[in-house]
PDB file of N, CA and C in Angstrom:
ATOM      1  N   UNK A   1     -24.663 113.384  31.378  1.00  0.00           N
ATOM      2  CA  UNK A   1     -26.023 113.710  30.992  1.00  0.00           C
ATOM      3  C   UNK A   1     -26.975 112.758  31.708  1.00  0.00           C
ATOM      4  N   UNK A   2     -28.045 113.218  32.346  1.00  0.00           N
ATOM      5  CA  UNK A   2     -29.289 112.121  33.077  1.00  0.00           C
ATOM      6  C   UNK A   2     -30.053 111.834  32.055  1.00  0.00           C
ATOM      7  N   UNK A   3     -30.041 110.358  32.123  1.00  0.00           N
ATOM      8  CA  UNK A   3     -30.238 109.413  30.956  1.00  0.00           C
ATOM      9  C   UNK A   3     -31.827 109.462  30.683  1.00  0.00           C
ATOM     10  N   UNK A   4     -32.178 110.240  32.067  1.00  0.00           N
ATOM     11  CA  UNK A   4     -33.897 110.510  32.087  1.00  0.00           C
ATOM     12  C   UNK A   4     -34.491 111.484  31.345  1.00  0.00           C
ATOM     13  N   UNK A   5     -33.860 112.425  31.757  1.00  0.00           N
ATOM     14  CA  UNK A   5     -34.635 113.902  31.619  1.00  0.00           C
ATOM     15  C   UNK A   5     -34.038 114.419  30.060  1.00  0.00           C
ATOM     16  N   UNK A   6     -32.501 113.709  29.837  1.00  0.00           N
ATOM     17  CA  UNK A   6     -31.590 114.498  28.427  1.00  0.00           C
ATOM     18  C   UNK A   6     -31.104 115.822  29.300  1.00  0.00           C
ATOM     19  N   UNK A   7     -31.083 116.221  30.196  1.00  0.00           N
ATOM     20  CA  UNK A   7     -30.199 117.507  30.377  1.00  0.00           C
ATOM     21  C   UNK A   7     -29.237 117.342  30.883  1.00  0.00           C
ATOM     22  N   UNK A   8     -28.013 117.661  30.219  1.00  0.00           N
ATOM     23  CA  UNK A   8     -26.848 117.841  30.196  1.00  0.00           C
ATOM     24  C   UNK A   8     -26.846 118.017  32.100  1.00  0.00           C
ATOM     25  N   UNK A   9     -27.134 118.855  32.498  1.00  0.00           N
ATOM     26  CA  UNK A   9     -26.802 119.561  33.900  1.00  0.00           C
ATOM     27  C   UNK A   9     -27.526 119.251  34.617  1.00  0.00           C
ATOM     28  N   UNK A  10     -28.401 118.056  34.390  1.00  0.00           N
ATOM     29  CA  UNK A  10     -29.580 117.416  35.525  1.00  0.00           C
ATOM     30  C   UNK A  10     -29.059 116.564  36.255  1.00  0.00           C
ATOM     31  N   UNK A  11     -28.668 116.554  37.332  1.00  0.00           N
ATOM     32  CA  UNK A  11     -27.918 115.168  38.020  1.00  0.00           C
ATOM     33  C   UNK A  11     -28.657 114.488  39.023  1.00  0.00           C
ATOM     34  N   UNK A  12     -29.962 115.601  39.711  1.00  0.00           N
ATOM     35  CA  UNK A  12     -30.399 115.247  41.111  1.00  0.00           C
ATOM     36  C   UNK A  12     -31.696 114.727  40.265  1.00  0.00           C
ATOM     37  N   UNK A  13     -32.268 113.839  41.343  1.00  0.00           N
ATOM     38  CA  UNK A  13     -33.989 113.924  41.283  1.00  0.00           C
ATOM     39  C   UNK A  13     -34.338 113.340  42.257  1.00  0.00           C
ATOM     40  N   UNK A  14     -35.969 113.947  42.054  1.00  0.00           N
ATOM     41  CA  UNK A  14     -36.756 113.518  43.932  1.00  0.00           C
ATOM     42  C   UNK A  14     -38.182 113.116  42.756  1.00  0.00           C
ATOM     43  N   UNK A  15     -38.438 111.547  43.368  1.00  0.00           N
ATOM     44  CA  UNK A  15     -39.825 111.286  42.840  1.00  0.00           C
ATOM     45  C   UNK A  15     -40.913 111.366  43.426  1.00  0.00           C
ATOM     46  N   UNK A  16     -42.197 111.977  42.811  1.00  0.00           N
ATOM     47  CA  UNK A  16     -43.598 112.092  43.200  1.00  0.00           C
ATOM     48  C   UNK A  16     -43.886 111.252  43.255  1.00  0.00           C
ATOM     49  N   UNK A  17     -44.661 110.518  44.514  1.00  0.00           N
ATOM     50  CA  UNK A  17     -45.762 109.836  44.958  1.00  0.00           C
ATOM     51  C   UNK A  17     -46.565 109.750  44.933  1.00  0.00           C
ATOM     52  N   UNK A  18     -47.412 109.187  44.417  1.00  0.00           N
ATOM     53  CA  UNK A  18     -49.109 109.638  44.268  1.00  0.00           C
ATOM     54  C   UNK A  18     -49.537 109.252  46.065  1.00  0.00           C
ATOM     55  N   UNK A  19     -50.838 109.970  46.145  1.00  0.00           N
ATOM     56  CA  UNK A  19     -51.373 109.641  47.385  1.00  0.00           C
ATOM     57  C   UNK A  19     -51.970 107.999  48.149  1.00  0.00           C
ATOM     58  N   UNK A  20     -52.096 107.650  46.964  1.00  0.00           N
ATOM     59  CA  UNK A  20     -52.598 106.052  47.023  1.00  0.00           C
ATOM     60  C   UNK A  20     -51.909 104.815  45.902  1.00  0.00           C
ATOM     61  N   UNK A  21     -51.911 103.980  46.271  1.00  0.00           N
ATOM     62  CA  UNK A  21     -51.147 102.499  45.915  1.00  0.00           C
ATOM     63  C   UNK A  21     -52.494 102.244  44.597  1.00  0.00           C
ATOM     64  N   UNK A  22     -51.463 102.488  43.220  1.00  0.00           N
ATOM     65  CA  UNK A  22     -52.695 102.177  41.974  1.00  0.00           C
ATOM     66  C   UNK A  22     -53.118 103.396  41.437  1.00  0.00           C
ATOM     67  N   UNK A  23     -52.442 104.642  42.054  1.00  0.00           N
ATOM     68  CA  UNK A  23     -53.261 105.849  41.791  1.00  0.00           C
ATOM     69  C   UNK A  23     -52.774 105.969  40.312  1.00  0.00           C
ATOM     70  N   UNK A  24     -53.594 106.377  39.692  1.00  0.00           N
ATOM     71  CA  UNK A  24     -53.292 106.787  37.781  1.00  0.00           C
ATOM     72  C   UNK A  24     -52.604 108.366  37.544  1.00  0.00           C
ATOM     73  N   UNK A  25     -51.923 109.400  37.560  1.00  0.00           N
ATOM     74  CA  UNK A  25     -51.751 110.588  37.057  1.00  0.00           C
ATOM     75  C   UNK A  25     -52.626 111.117  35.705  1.00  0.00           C
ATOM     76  N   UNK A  26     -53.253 111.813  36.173  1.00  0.00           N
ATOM     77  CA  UNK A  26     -54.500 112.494  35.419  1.00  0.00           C
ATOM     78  C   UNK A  26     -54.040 113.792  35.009  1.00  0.00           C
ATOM     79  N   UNK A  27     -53.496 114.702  35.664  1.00  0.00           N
ATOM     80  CA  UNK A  27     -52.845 115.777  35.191  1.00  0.00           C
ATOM     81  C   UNK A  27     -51.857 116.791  35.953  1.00  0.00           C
ATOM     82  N   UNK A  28     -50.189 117.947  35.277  1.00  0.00           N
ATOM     83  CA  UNK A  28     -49.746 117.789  36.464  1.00  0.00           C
ATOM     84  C   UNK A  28     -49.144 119.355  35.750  1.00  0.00           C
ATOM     85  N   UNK A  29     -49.168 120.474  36.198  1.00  0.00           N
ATOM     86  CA  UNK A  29     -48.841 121.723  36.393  1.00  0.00           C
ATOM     87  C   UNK A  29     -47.540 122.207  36.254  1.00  0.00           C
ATOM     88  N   UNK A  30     -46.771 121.847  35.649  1.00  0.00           N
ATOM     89  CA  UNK A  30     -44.792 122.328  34.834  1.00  0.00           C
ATOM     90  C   UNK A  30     -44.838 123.721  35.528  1.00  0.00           C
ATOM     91  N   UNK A  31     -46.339 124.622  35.437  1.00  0.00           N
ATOM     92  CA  UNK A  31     -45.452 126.054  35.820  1.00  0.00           C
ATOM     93  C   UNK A  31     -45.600 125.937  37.414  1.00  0.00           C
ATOM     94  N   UNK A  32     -46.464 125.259  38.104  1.00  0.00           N
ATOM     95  CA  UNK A  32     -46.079 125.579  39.662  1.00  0.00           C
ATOM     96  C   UNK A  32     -44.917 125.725  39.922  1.00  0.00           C
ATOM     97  N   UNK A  33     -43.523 125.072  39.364  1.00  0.00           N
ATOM     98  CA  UNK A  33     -42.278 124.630  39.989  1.00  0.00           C
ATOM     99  C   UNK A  33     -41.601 125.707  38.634  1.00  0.00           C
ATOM    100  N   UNK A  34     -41.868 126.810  38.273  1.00  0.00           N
ATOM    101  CA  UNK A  34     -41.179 127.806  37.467  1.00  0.00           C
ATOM    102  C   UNK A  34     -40.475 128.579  38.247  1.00  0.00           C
ATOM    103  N   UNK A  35     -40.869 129.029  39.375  1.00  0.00           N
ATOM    104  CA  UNK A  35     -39.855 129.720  40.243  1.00  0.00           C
ATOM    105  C   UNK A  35     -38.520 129.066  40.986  1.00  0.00           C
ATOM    106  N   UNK A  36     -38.294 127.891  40.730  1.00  0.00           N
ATOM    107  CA  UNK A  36     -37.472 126.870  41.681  1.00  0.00           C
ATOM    108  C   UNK A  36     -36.334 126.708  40.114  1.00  0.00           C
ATOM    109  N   UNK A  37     -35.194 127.390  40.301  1.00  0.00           N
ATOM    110  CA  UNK A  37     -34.063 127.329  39.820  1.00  0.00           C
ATOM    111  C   UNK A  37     -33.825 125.741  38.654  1.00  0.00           C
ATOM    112  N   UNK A  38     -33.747 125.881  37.519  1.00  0.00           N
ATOM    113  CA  UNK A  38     -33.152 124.404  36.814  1.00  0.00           C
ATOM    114  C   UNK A  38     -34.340 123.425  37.039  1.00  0.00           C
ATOM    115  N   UNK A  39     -35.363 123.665  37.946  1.00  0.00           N
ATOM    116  CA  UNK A  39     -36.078 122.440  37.952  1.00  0.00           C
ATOM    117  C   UNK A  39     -36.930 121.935  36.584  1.00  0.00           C
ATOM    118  N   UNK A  40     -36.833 120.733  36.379  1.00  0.00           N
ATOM    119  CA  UNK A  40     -37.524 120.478  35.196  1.00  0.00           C
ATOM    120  C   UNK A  40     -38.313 118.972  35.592  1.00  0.00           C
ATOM    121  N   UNK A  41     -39.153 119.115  35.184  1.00  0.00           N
ATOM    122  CA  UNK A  41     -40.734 117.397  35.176  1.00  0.00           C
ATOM    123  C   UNK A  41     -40.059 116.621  34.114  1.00  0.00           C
ATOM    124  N   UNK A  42     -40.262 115.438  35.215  1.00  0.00           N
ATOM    125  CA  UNK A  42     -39.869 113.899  34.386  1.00  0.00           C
ATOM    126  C   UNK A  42     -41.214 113.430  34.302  1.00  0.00           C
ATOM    127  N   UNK A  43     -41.979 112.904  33.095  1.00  0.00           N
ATOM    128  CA  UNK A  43     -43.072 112.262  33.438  1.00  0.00           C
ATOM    129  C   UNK A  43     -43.374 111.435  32.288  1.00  0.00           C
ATOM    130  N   UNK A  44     -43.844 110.338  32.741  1.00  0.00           N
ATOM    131  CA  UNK A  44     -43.389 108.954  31.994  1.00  0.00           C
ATOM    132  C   UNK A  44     -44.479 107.923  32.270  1.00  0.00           C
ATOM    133  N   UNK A  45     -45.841 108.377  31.443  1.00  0.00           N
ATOM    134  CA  UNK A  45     -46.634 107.215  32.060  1.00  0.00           C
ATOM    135  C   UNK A  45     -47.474 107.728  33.305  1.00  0.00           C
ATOM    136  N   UNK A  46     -47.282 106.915  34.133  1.00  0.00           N
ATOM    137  CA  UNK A  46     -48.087 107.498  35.955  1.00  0.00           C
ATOM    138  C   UNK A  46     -46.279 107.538  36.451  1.00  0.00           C
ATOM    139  N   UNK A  47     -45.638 107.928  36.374  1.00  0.00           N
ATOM    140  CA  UNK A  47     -44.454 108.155  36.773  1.00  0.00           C
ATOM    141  C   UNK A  47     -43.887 109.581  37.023  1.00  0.00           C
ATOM    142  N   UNK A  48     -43.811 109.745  37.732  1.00  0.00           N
ATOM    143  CA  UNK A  48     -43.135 111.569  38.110  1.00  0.00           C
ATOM    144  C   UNK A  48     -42.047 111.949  39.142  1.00  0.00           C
ATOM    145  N   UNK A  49     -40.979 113.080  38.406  1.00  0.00           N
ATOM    146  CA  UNK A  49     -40.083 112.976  38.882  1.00  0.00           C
ATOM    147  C   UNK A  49     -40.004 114.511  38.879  1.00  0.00           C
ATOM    148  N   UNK A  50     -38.953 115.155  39.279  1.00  0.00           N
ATOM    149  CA  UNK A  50     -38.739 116.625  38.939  1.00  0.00           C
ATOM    150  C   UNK A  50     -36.663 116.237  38.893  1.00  0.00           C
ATOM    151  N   UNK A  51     -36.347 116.513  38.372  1.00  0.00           N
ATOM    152  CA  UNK A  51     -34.824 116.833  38.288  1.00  0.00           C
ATOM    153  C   UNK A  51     -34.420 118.006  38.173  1.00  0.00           C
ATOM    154  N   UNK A  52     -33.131 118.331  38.388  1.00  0.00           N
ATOM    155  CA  UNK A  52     -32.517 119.605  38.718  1.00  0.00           C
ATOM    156  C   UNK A  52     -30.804 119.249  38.711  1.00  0.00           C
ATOM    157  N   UNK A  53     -29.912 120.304  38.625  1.00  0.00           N
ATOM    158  CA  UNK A  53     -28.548 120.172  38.861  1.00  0.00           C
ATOM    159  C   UNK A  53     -28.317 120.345  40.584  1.00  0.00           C
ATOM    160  N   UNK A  54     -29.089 120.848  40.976  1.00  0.00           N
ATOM    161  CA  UNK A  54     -29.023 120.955  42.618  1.00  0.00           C
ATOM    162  C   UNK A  54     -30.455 120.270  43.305  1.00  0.00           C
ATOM    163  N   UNK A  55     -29.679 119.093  44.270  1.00  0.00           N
ATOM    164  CA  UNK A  55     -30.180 118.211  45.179  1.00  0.00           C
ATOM    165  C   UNK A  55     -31.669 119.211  45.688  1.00  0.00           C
ATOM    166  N   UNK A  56     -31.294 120.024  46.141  1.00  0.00           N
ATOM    167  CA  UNK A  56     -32.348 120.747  47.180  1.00  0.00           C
ATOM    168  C   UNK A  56     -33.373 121.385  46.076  1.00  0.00           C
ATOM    169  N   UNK A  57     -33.105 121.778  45.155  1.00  0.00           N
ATOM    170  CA  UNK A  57     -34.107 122.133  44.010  1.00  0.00           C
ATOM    171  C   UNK A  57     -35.075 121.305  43.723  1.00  0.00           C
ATOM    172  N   UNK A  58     -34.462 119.928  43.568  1.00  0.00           N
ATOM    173  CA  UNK A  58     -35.020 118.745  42.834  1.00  0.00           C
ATOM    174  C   UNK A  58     -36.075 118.538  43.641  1.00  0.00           C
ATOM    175  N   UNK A  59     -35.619 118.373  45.256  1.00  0.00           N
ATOM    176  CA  UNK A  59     -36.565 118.310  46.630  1.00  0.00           C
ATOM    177  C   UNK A  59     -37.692 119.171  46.530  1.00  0.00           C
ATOM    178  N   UNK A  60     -37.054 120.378  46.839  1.00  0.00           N
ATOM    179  CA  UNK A  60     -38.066 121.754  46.444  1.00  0.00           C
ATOM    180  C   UNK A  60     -39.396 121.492  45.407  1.00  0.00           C
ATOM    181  N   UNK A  61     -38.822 121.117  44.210  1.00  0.00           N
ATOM    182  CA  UNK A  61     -39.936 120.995  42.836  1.00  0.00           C
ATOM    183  C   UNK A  61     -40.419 120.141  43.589  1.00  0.00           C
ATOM    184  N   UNK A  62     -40.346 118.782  43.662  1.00  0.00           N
ATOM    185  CA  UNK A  62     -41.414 117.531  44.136  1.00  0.00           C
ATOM    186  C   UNK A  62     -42.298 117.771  44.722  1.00  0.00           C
ATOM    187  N   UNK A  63     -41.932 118.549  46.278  1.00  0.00           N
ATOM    188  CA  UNK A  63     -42.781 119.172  47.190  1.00  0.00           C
ATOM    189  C   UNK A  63     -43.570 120.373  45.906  1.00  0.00           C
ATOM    190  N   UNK A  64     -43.682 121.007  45.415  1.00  0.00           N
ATOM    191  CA  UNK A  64     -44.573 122.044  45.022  1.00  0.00           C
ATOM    192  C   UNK A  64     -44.993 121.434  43.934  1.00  0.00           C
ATOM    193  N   UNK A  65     -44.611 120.757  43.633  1.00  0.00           N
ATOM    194  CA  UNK A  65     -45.510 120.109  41.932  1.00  0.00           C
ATOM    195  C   UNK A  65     -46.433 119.811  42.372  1.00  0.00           C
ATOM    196  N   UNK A  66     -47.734 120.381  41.365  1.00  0.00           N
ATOM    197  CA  UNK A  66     -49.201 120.207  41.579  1.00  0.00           C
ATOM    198  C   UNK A  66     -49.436 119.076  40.709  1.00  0.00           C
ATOM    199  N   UNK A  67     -49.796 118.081  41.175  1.00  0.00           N
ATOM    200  CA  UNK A  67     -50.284 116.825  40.436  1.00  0.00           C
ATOM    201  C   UNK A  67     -51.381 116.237  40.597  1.00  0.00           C
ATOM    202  N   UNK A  68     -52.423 115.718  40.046  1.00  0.00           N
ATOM    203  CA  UNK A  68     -53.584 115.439  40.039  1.00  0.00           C
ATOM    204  C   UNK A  68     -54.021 113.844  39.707  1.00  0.00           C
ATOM    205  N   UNK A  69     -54.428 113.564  40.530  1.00  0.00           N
ATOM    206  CA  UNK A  69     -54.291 111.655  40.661  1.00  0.00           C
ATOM    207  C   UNK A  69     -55.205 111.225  40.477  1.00  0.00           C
ATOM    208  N   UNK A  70     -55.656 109.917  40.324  1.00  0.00           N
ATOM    209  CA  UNK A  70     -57.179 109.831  40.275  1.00  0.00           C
ATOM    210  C   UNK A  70     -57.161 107.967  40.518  1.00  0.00           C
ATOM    211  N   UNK A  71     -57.984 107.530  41.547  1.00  0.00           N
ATOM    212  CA  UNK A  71     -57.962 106.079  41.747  1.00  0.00           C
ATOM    213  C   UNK A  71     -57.473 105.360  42.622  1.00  0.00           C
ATOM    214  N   UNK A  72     -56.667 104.407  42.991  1.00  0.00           N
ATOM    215  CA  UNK A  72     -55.874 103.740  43.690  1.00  0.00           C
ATOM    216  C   UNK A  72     -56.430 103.562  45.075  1.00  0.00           C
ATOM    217  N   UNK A  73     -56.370 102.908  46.339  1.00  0.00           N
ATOM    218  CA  UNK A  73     -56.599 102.648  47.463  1.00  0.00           C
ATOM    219  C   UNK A  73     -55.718 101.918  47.920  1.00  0.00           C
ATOM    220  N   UNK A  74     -56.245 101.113  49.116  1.00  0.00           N
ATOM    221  CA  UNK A  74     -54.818 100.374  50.135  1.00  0.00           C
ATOM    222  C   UNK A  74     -54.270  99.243  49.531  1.00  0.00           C
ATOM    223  N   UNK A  75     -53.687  98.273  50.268  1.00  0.00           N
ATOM    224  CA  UNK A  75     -53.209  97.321  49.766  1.00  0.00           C
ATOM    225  C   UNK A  75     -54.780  96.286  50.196  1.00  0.00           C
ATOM    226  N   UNK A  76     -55.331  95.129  49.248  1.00  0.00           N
ATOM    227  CA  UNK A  76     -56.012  94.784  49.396  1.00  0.00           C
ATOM    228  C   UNK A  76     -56.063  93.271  50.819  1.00  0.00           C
ATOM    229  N   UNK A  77     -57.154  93.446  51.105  1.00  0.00           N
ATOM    230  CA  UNK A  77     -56.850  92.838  52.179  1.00  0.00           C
ATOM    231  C   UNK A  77     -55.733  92.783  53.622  1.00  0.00           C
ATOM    232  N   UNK A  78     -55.724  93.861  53.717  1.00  0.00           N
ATOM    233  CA  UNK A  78     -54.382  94.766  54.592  1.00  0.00           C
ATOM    234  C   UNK A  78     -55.366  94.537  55.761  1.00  0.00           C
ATOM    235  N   UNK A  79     -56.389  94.854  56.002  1.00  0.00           N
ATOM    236  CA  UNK A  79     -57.306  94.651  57.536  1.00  0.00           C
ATOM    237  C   UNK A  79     -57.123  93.109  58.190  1.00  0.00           C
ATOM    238  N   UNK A  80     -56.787  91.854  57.196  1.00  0.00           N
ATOM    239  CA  UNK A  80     -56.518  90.872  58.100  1.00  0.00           C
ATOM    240  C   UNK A  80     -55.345  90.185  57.901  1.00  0.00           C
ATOM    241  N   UNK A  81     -54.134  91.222  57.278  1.00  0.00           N
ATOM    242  CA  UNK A  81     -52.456  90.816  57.177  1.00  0.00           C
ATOM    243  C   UNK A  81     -52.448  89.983  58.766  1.00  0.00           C
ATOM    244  N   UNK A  82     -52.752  90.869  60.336  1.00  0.00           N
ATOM    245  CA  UNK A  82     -52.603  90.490  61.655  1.00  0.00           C
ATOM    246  C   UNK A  82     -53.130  89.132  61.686  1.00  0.00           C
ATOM    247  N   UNK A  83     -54.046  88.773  61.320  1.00  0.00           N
ATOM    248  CA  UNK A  83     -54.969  87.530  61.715  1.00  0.00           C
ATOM    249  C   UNK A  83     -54.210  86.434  61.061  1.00  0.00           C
ATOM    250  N   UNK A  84     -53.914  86.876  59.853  1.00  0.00           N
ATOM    251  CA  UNK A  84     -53.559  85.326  58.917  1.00  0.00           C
ATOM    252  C   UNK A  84     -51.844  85.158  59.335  1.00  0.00           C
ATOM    253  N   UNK A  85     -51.345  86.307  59.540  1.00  0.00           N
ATOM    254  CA  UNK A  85     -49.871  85.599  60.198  1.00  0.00           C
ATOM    255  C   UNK A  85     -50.133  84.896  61.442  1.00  0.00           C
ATOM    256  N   UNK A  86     -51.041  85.448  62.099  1.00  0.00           N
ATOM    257  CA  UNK A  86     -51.347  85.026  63.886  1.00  0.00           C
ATOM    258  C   UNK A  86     -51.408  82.891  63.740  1.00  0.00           C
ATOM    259  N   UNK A  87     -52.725  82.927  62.022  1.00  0.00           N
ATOM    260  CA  UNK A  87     -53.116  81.853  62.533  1.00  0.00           C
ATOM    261  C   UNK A  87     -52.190  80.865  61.315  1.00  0.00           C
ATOM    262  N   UNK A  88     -51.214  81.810  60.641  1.00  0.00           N
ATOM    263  CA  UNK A  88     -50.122  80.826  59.488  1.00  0.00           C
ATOM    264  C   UNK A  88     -48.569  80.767  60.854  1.00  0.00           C
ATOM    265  N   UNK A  89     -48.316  81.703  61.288  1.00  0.00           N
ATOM    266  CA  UNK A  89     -47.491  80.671  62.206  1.00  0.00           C
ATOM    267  C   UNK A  89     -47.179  80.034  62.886  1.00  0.00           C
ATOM    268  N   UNK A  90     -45.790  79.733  62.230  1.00  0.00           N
ATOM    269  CA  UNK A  90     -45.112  78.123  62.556  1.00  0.00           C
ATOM    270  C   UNK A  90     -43.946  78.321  63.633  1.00  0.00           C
ATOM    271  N   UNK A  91     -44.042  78.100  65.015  1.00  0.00           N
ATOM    272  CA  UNK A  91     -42.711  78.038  65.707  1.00  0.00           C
ATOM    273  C   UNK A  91     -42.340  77.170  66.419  1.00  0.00           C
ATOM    274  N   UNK A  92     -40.964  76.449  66.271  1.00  0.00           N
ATOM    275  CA  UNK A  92     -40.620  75.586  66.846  1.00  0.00           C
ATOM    276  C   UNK A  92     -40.501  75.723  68.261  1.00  0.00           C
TER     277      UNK A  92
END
């Protein structure tokens, strides 16, 4: 049994990504992924998953789950990661 979802016959899963680093899940559509065999939504928080008994299903749902995000952006200070290694290293 997948200790996630409780279904007996769920073995696979593929997790949703939100589009941005921090993004919140605001809201997310169970019937888009009604036509895709066994697939069933894991969702836990800002956490999302789709599981299935078959690998390629599980894939399938992720890709078509409509999910709705709201927030998040880059990693902060990511524009001068280049500069501060340039001027923090150390080589013998």
């Amino acid at each position: 049994m997948c200790m996630i979802s409780g279904c007996p016959t769920c073995c696979m899963r593929a997790v949703v990504r939100p589009p941005a680093i921090g993004a919140t899940l605001v809201d997310v559509d169970e019937s888009s992924i009604a036509n895709i065999p066994g697939a069933r939504v894991v969702r836990i928080k800002d956490f999302l998953a789709v599981v299935a008994e078959r690998e390629w299903n599980a894939v399938r749902g992720a890709k078509a789950l409509k999910a709705r995000w709201s927030g998040g952006g880059g990693l902060s200070g990511s524009e001068r990661v280049y500069a501060a290694m340039r001027t923090n290293a150390h080589f013998s």
